[in-house]
N, C-alpha and C. Protein backbone atom coordinates (compact mmCIF):
# COMPACT_ATOMS: atom_id res chain seq x y z
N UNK A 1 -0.78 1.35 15.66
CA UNK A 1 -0.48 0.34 14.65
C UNK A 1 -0.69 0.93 13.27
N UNK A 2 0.26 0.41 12.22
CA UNK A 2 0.19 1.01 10.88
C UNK A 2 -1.14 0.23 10.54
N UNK A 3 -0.81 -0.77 10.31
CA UNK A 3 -1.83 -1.51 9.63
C UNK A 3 -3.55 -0.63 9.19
N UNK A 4 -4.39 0.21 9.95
CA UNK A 4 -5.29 0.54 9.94
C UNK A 4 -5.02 1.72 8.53
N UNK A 5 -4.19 2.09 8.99
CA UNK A 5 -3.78 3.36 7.97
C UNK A 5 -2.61 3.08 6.68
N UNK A 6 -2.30 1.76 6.25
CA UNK A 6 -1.42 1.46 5.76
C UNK A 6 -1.44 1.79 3.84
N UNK A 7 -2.71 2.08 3.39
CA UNK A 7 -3.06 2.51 2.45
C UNK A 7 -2.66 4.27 2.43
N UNK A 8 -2.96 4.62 3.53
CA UNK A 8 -2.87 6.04 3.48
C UNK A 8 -1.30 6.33 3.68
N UNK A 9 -0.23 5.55 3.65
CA UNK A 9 1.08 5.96 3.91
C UNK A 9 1.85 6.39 2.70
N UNK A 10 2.63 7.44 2.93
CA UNK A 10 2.87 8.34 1.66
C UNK A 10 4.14 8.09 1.93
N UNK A 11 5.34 8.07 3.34
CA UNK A 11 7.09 7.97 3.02
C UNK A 11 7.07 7.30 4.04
N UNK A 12 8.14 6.71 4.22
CA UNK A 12 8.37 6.12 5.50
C UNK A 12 9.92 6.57 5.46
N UNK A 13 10.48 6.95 6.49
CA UNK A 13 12.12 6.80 6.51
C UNK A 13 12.54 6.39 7.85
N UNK A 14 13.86 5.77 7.59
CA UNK A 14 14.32 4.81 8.50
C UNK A 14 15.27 5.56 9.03
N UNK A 15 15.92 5.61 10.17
CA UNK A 15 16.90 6.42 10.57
C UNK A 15 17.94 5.39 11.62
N UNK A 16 19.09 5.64 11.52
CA UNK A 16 19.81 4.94 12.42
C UNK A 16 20.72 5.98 13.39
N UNK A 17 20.39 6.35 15.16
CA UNK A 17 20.29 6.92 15.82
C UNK A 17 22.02 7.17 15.83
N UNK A 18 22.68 5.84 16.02
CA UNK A 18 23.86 5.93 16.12
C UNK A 18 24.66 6.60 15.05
N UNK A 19 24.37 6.76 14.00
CA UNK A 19 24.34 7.57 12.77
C UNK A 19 24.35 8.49 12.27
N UNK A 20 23.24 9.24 12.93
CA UNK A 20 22.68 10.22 13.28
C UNK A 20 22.01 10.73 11.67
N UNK A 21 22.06 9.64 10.84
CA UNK A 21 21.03 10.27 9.55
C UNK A 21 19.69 8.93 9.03
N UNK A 22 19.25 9.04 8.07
CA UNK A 22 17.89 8.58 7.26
C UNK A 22 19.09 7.14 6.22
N UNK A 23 18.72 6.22 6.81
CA UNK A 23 19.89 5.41 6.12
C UNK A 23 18.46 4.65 5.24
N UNK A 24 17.01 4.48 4.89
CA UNK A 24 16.68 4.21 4.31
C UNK A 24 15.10 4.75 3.99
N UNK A 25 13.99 4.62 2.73
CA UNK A 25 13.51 5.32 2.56
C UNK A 25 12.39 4.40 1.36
N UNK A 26 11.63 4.56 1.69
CA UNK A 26 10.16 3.92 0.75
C UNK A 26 8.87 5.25 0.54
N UNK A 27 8.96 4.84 -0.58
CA UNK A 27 7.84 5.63 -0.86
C UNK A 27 6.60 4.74 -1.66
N UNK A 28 5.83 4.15 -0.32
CA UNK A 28 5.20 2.81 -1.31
C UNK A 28 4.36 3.01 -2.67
N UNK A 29 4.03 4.30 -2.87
CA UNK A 29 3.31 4.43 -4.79
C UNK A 29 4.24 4.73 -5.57
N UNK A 30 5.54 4.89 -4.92
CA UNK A 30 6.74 5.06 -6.22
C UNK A 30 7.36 3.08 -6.76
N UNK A 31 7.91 3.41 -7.58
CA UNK A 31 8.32 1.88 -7.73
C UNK A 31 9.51 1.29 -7.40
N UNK A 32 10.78 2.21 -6.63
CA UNK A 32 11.77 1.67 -6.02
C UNK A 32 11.72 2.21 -4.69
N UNK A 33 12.60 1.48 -4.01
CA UNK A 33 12.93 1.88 -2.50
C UNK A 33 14.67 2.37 -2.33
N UNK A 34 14.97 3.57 -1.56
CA UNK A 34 16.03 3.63 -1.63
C UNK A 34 16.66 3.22 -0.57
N UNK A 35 17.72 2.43 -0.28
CA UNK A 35 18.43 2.07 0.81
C UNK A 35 20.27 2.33 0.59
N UNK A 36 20.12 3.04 0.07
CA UNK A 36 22.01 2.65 0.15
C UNK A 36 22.48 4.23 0.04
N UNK A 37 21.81 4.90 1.16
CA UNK A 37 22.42 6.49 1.28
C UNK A 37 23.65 5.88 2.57
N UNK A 38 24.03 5.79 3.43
CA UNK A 38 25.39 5.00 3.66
C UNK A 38 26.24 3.92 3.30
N UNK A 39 27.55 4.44 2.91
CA UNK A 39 28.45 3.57 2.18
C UNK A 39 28.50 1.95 3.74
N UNK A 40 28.22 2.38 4.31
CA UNK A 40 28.54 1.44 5.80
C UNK A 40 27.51 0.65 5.81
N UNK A 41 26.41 1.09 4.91
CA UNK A 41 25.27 -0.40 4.69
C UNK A 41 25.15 -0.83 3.46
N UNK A 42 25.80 -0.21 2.75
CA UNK A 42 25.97 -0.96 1.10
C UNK A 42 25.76 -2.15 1.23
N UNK A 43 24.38 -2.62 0.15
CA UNK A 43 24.26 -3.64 0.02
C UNK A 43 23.34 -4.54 0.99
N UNK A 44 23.57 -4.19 2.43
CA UNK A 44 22.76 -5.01 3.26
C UNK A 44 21.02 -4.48 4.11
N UNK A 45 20.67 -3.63 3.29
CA UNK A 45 19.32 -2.94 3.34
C UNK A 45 18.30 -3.64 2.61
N UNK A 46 17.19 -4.02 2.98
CA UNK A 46 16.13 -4.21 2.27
C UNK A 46 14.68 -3.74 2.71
N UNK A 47 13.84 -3.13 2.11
CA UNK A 47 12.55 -2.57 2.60
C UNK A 47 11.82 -3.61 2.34
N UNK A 48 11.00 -4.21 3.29
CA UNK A 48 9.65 -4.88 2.66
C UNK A 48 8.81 -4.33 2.13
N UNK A 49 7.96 -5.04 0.95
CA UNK A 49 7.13 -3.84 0.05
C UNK A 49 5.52 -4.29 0.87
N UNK A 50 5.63 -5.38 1.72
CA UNK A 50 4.55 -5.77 2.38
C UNK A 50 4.50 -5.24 3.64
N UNK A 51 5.53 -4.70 4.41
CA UNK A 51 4.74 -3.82 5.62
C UNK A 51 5.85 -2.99 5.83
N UNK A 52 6.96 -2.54 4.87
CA UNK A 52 7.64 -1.69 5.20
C UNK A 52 8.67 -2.02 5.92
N UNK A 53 8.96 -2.80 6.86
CA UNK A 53 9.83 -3.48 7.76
C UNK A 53 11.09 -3.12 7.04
N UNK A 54 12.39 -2.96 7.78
CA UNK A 54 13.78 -2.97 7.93
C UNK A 54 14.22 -3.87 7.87
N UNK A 55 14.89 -4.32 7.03
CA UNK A 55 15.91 -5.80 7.19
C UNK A 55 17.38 -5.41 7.03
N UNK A 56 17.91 -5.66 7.70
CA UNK A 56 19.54 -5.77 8.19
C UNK A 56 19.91 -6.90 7.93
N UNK A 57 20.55 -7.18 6.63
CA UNK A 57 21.26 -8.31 6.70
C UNK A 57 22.99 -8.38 6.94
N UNK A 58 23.55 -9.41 7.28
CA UNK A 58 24.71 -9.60 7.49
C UNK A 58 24.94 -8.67 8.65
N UNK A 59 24.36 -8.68 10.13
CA UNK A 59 24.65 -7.99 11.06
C UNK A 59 26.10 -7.95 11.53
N UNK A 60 26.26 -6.62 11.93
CA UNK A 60 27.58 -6.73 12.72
C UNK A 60 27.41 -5.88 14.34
N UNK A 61 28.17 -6.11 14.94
CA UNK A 61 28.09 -5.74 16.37
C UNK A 61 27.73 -4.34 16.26
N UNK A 62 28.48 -3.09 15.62
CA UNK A 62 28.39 -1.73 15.40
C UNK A 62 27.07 -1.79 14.71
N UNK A 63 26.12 -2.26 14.28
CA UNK A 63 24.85 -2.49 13.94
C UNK A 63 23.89 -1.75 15.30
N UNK A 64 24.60 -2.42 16.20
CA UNK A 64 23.55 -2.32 17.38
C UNK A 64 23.18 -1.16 17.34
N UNK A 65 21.84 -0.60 18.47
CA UNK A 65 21.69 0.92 18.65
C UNK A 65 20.22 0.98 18.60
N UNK A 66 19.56 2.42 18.82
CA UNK A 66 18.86 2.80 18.61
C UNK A 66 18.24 3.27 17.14
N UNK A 67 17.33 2.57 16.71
CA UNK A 67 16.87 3.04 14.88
C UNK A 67 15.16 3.33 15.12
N UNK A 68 15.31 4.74 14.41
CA UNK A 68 13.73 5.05 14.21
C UNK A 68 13.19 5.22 12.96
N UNK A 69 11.61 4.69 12.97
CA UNK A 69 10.77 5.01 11.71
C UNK A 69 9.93 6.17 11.58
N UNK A 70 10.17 6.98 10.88
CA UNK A 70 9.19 7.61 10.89
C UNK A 70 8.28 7.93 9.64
N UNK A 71 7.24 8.14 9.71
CA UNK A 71 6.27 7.24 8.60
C UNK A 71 4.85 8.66 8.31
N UNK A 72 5.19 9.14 7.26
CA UNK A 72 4.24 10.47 6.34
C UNK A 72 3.35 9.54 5.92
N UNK A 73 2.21 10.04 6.51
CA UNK A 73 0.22 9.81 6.29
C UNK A 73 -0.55 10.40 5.54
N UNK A 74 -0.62 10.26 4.61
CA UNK A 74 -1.30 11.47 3.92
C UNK A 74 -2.46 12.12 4.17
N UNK A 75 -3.36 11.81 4.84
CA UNK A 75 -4.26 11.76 5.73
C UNK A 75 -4.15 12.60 6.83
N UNK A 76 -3.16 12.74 7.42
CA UNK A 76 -2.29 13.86 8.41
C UNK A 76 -1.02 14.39 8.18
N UNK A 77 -1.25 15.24 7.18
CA UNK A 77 0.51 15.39 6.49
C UNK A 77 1.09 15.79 8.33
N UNK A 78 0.56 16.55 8.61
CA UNK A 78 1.70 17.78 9.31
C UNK A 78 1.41 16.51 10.61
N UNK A 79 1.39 15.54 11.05
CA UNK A 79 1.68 15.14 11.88
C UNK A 79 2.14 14.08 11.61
N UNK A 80 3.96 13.24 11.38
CA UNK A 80 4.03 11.90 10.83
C UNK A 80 4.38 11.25 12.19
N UNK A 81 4.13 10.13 11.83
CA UNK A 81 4.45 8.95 13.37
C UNK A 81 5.74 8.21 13.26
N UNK A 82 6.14 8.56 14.09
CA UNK A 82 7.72 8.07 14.91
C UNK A 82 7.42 6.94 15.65
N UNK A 83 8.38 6.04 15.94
CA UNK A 83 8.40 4.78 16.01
C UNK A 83 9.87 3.92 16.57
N UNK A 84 9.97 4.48 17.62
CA UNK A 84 11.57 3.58 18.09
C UNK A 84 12.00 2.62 18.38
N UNK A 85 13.02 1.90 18.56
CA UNK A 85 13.25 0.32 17.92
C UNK A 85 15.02 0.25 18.86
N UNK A 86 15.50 -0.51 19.83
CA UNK A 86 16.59 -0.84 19.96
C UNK A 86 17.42 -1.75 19.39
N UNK A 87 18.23 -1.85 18.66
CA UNK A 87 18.46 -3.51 17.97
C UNK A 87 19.58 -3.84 18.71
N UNK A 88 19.67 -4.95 19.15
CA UNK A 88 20.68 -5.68 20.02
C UNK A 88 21.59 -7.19 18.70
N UNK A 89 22.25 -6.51 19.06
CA UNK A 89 23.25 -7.71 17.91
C UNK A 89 24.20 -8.97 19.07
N UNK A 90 24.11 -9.77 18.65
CA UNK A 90 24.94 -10.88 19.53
C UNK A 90 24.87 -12.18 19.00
N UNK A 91 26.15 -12.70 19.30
CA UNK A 91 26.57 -14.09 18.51
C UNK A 91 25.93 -15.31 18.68
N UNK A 92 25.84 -15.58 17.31
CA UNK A 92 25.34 -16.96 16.79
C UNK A 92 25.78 -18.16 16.21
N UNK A 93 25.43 -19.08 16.56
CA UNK A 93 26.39 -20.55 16.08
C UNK A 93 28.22 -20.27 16.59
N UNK A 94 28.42 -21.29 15.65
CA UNK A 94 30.20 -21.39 16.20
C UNK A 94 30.69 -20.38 16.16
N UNK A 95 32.05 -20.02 17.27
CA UNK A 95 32.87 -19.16 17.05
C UNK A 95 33.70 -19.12 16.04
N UNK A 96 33.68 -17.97 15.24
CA UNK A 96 34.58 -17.63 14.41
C UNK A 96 33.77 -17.74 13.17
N UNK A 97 32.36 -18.45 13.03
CA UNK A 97 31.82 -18.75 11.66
C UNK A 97 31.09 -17.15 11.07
N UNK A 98 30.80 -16.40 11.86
CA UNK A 98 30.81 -14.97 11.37
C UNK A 98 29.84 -14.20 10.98
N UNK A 99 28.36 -15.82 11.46
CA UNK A 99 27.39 -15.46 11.70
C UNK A 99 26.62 -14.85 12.70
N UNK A 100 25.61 -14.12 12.90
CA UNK A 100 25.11 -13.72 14.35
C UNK A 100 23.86 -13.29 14.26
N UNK A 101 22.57 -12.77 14.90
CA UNK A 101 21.85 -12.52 15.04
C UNK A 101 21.45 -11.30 15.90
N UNK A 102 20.13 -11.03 16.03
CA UNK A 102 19.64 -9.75 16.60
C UNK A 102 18.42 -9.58 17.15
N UNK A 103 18.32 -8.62 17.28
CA UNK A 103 16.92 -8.65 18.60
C UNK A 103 16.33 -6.85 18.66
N UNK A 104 15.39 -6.65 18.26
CA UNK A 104 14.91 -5.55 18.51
C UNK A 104 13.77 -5.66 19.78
N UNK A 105 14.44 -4.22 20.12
CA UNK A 105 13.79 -4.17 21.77
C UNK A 105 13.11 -3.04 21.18
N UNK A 106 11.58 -2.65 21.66
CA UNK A 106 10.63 -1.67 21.57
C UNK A 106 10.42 -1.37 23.13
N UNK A 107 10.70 -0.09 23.44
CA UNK A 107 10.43 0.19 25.09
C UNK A 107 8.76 -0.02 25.54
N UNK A 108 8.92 -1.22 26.12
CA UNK A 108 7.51 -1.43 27.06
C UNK A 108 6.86 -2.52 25.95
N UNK A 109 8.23 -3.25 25.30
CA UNK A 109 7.50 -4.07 24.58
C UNK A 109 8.40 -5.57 24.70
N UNK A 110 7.94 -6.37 23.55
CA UNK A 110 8.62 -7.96 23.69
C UNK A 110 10.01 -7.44 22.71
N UNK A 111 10.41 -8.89 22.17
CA UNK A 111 11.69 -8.86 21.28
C UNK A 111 11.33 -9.69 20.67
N UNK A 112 11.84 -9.30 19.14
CA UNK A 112 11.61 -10.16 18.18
C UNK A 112 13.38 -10.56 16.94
N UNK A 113 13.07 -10.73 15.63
CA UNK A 113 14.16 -11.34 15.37
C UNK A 113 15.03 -10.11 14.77
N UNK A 114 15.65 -10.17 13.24
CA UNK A 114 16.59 -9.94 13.01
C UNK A 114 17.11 -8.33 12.31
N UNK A 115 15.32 -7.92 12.07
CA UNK A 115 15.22 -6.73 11.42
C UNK A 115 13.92 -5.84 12.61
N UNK A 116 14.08 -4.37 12.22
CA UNK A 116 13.22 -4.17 12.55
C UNK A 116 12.46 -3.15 11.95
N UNK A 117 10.89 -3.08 12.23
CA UNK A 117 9.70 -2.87 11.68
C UNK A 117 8.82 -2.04 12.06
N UNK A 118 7.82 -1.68 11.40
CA UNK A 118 6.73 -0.79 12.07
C UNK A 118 5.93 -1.68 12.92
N UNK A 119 5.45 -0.93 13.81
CA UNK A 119 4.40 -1.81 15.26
C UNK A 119 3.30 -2.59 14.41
N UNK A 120 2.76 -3.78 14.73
CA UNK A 120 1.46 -3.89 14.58
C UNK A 120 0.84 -4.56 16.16
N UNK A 121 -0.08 -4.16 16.15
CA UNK A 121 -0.31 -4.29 17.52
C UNK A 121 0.37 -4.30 18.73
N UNK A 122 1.33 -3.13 19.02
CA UNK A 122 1.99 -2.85 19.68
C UNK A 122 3.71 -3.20 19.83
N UNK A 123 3.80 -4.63 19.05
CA UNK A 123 5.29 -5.29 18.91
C UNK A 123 5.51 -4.87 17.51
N UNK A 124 7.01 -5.06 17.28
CA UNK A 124 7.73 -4.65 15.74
C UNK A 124 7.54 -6.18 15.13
N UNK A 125 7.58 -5.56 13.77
CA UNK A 125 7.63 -6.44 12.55
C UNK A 125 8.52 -6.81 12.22
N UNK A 126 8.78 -8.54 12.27
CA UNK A 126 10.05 -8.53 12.21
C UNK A 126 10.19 -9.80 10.51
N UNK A 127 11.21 -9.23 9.91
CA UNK A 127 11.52 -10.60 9.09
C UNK A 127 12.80 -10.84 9.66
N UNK A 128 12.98 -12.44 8.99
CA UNK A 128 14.48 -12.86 9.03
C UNK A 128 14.79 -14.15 7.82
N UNK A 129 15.48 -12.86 6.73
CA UNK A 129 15.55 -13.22 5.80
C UNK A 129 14.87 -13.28 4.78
């Protein structure tokens, strides 16, 4: 769990597997967060500045996939902690209204909502919205 060490966190970067690059990036003692190194998430990235968490807004099906965190300690430079996350995208409310929702799966863990997050006590952090 971050939480114990959450003072001591120096980068965190987000990666989207299907991707195959770092689609977002916090550096919590700097004063911005960068999210918009893919033109394919323009706009719908947000870092929480309260636990770091991933938010995906405006999901789309090609969303889905495998996304990892991996998160520089300053405390242990040369060893940072990785953190994997499945997100499952699937439809919500009426057909055709163009809304939908999501679900991150952590292997050997529960599911939660629409973004996904660093562990705290073993499940991801999730906001929605």
């Amino acid at each position: 769990a971050l939480r114990p060490v959450a003072r001591d966190i120096v980068r965190i970067l987000w990666f989207s597997e299907q991707r195959g690059t770092h689609i977002a990036e916090a550096k919590p003692q700097g004063p911005a967060f960068n999210v918009n190194f893919l033109p394919y998430f323009s706009n719908r990235l947000a870092i929480h500045a309260g636990n770091l968490s991933l938010e995906i807004r405006d999901l789309r099906r090609e969303d889905q996939g495998p996304y990892r965190a991996v998160v520089d300690i300053a405390s242990d430079p040369t060893n940072p902690r990785a953190f994997s996350y499945e997100l499952s995208v699937r439809g919500r409310g009426q057909e055709g209204d163009g809304s939908s929702g999501g679900t991150t799966h952590r292997p050997g863990g529960g599911e939660r909502g629409t973004s996904t997050g660093p562990p705290a006590g073993g499940a991801p952090l999730t906001t929605a919205g």
